[in-house]
PDB file of N, CA and C in Angstrom:
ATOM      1  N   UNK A   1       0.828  -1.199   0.000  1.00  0.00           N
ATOM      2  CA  UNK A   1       0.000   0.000   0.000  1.00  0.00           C
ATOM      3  C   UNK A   1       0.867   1.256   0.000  1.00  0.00           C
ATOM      4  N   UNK A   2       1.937   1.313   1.055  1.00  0.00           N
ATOM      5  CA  UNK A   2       2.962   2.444   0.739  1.00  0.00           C
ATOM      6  C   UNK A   2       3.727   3.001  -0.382  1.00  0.00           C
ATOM      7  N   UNK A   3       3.701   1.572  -1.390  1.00  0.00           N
ATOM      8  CA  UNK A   3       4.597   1.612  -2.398  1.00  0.00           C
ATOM      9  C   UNK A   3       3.733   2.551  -3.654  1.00  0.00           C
ATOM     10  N   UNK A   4       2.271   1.831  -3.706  1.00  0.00           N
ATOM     11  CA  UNK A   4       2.103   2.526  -4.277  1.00  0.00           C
ATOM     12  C   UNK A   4       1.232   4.094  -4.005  1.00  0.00           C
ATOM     13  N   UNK A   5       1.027   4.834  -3.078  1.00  0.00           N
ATOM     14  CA  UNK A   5       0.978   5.784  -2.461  1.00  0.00           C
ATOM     15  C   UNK A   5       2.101   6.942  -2.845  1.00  0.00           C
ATOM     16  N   UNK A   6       3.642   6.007  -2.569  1.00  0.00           N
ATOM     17  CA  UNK A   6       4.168   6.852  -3.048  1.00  0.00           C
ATOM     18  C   UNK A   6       4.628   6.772  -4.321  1.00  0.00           C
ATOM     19  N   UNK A   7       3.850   5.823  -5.569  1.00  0.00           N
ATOM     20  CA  UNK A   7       3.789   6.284  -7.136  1.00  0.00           C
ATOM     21  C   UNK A   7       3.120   6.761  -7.101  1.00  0.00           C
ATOM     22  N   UNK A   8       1.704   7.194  -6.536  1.00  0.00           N
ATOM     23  CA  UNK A   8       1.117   8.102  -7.091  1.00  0.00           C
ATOM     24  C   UNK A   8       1.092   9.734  -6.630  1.00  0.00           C
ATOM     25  N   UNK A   9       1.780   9.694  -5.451  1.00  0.00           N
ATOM     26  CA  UNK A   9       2.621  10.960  -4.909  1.00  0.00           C
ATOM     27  C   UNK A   9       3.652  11.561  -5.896  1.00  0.00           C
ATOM     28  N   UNK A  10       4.496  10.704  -6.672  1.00  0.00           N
ATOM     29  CA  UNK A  10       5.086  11.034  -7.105  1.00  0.00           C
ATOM     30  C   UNK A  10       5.420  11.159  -8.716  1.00  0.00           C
ATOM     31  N   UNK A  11       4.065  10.851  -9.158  1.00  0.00           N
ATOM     32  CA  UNK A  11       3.951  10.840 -10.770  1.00  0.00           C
ATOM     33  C   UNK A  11       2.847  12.243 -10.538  1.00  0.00           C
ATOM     34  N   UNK A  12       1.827  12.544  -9.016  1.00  0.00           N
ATOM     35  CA  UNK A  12       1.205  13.912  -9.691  1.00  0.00           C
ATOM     36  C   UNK A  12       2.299  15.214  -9.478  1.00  0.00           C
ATOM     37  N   UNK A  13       3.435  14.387  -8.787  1.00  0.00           N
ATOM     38  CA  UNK A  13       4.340  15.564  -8.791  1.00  0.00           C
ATOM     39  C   UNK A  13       5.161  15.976 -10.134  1.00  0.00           C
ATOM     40  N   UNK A  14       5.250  14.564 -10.599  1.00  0.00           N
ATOM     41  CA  UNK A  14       6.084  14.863 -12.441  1.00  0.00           C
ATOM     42  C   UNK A  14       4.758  15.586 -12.768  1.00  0.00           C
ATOM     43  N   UNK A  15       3.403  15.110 -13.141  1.00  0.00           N
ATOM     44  CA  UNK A  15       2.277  16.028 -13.991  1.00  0.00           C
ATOM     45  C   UNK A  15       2.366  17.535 -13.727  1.00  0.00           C
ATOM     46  N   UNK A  16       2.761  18.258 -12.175  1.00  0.00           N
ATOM     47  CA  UNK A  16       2.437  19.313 -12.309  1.00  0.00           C
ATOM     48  C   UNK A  16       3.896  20.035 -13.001  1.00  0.00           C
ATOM     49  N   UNK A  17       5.086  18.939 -13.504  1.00  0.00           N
ATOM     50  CA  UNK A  17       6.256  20.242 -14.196  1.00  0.00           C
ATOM     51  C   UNK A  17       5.905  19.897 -15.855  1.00  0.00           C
ATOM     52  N   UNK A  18       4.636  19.317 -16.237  1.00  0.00           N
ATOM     53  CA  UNK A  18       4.875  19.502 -17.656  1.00  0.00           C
ATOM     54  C   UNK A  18       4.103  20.269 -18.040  1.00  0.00           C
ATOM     55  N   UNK A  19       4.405  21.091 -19.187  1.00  0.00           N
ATOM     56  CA  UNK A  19       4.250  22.166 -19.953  1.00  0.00           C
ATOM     57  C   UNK A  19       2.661  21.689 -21.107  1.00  0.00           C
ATOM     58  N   UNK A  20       2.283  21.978 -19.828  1.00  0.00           N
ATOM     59  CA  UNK A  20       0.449  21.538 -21.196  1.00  0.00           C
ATOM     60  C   UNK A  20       0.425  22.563 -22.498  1.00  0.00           C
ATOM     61  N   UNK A  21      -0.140  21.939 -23.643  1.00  0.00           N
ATOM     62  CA  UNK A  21      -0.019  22.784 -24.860  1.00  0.00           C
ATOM     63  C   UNK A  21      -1.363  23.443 -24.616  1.00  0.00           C
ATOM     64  N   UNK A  22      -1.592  24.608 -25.135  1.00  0.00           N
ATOM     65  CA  UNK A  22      -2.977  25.379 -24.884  1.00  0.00           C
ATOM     66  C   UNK A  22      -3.884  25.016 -25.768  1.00  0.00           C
ATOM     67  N   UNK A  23      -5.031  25.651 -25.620  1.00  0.00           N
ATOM     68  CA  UNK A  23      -6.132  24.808 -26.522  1.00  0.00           C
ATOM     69  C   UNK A  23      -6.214  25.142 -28.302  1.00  0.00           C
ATOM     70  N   UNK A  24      -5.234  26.445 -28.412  1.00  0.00           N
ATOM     71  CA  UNK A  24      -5.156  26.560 -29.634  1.00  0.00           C
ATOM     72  C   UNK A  24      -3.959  25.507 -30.075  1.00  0.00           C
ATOM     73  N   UNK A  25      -3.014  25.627 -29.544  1.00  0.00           N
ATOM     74  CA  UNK A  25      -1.949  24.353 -29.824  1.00  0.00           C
ATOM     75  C   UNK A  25      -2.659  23.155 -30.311  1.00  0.00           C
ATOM     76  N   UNK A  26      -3.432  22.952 -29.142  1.00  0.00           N
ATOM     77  CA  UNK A  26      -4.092  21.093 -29.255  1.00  0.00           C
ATOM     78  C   UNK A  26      -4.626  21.536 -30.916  1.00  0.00           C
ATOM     79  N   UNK A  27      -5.436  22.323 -31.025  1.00  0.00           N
ATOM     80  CA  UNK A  27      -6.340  22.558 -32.351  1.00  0.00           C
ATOM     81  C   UNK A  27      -5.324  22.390 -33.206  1.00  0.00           C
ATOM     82  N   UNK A  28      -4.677  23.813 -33.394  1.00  0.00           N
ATOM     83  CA  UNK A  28      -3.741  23.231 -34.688  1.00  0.00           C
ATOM     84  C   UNK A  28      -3.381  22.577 -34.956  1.00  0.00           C
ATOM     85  N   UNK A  29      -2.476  21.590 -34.325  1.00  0.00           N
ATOM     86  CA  UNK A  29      -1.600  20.118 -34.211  1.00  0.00           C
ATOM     87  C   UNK A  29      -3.049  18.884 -34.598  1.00  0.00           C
ATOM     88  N   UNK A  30      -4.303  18.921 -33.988  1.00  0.00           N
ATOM     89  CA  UNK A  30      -4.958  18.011 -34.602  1.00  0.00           C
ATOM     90  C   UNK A  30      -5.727  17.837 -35.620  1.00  0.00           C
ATOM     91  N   UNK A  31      -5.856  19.362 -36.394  1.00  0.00           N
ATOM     92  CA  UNK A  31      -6.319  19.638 -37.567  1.00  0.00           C
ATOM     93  C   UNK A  31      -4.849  19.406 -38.605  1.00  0.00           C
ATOM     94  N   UNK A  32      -3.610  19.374 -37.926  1.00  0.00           N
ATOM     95  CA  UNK A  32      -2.390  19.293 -38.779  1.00  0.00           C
ATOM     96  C   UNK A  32      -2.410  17.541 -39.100  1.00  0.00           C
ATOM     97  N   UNK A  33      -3.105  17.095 -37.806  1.00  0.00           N
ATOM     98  CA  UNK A  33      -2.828  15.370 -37.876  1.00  0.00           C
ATOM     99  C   UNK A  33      -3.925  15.025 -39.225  1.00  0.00           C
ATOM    100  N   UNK A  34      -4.995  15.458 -39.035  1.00  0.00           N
ATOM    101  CA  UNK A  34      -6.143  15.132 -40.150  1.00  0.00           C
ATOM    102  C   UNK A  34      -5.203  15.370 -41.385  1.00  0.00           C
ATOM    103  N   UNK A  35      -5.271  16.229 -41.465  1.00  0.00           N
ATOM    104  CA  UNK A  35      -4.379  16.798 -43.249  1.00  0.00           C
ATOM    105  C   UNK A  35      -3.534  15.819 -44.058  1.00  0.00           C
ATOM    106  N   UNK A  36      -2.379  15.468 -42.729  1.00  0.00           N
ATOM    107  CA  UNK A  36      -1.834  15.265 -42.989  1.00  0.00           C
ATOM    108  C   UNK A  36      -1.939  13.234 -43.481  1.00  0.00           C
ATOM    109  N   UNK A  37      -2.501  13.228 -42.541  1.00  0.00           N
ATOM    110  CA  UNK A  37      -3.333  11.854 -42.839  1.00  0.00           C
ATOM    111  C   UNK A  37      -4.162  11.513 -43.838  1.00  0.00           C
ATOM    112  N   UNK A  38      -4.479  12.702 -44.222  1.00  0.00           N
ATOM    113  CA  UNK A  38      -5.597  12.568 -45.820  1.00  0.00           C
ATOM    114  C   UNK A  38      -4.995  12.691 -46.616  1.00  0.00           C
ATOM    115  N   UNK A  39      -3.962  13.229 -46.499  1.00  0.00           N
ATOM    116  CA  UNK A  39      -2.974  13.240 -48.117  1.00  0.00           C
ATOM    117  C   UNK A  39      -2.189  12.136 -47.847  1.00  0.00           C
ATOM    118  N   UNK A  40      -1.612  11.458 -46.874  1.00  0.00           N
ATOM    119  CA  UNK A  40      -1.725  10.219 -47.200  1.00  0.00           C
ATOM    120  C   UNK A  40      -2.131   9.244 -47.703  1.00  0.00           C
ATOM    121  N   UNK A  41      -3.330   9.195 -47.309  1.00  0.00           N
ATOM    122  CA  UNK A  41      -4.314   8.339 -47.804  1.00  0.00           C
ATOM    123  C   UNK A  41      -4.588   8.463 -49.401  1.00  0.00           C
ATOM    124  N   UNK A  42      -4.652   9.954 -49.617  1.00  0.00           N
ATOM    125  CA  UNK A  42      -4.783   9.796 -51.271  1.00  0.00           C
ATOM    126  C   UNK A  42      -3.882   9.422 -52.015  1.00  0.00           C
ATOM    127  N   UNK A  43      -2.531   9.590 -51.411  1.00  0.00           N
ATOM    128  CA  UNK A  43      -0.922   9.176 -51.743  1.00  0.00           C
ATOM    129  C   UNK A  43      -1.364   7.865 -51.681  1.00  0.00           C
ATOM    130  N   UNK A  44      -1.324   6.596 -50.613  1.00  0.00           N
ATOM    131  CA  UNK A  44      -1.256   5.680 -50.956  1.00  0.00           C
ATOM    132  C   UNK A  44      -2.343   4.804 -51.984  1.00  0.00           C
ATOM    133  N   UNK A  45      -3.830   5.220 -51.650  1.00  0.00           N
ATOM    134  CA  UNK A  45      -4.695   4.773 -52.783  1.00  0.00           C
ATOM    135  C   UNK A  45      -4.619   5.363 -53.986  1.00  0.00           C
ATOM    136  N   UNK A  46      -3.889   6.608 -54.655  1.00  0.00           N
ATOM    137  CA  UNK A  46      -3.769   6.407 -55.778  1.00  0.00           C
ATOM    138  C   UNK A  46      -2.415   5.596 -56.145  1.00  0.00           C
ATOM    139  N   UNK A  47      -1.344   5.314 -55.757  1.00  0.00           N
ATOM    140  CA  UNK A  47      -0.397   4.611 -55.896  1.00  0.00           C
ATOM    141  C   UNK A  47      -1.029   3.051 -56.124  1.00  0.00           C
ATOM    142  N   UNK A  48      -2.430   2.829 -54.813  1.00  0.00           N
ATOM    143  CA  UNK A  48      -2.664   1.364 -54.861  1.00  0.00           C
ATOM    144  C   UNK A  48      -3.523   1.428 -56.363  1.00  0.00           C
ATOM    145  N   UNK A  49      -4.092   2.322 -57.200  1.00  0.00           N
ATOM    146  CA  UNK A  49      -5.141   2.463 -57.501  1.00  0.00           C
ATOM    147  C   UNK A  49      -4.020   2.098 -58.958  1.00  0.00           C
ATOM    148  N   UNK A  50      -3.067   2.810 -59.126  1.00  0.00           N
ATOM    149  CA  UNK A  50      -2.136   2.438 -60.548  1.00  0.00           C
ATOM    150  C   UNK A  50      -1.941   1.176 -60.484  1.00  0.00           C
ATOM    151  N   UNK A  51      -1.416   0.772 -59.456  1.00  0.00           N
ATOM    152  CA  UNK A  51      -0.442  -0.617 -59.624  1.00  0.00           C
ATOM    153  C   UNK A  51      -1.805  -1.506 -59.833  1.00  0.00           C
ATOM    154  N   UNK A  52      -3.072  -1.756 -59.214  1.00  0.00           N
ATOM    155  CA  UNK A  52      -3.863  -2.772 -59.619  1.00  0.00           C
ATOM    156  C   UNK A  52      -4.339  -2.143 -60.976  1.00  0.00           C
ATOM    157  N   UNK A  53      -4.038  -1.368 -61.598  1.00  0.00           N
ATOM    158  CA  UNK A  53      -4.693  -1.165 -62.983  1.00  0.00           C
ATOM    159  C   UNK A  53      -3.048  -1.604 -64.338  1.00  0.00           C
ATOM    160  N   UNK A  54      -2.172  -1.621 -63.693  1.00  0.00           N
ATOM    161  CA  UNK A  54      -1.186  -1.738 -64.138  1.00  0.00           C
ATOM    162  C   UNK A  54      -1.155  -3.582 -64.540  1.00  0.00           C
ATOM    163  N   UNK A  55      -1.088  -4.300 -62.892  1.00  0.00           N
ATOM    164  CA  UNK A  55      -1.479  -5.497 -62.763  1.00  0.00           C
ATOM    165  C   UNK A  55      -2.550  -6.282 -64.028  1.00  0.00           C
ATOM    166  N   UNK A  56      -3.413  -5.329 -63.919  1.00  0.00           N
ATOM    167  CA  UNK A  56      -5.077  -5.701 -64.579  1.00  0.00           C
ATOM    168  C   UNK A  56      -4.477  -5.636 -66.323  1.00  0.00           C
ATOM    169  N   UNK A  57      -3.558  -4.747 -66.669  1.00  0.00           N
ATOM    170  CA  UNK A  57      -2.877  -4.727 -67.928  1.00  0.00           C
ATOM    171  C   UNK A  57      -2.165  -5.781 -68.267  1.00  0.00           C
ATOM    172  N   UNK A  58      -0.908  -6.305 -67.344  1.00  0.00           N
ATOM    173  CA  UNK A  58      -0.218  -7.235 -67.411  1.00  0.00           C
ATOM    174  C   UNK A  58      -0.800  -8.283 -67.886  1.00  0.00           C
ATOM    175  N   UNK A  59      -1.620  -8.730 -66.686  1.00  0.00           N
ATOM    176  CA  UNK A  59      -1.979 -10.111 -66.960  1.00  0.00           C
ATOM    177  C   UNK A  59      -3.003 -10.402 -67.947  1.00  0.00           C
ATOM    178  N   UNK A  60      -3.943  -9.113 -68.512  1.00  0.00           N
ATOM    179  CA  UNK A  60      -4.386  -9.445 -69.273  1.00  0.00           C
ATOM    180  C   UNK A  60      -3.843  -9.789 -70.698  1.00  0.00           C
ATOM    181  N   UNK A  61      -2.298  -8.901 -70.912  1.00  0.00           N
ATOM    182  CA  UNK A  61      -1.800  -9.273 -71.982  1.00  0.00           C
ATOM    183  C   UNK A  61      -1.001 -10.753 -71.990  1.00  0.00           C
ATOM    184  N   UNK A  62      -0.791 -11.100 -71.047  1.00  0.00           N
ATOM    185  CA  UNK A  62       0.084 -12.587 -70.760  1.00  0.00           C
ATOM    186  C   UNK A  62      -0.634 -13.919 -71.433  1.00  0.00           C
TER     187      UNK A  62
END
């Protein structure tokens, strides 16, 4: 019981030295995560979108 008493004594003492991002921070950074994740996504499905049409060429000429 002591042991952990003093983890949790001593992890709200690490929480109060970190530097919280403010609420415009959080916003930007998770509207940056979306973006950036959607142009991914179009990056990799049009890449997937050539190669199975590429594929679909091949083998049809084989």
């Amino acid at each position: 019981m002591r042991r952990i008493r003093r983890f949790i004594g001593e992890s709200y003492s690490e929480l109060k030295k970190v530097t919280w991002p403010t609420r415009e921070q959080t916003r930007n950074l998770t509207v940056l995560v979306f973006v950036v994740s959607a142009a991914v996504g179009v990056y990799i499905g049009a890449f997937d979108l050539l190669f199975n049409e590429l594929l679909k060429l091949v083998s049809t000429t084989v």
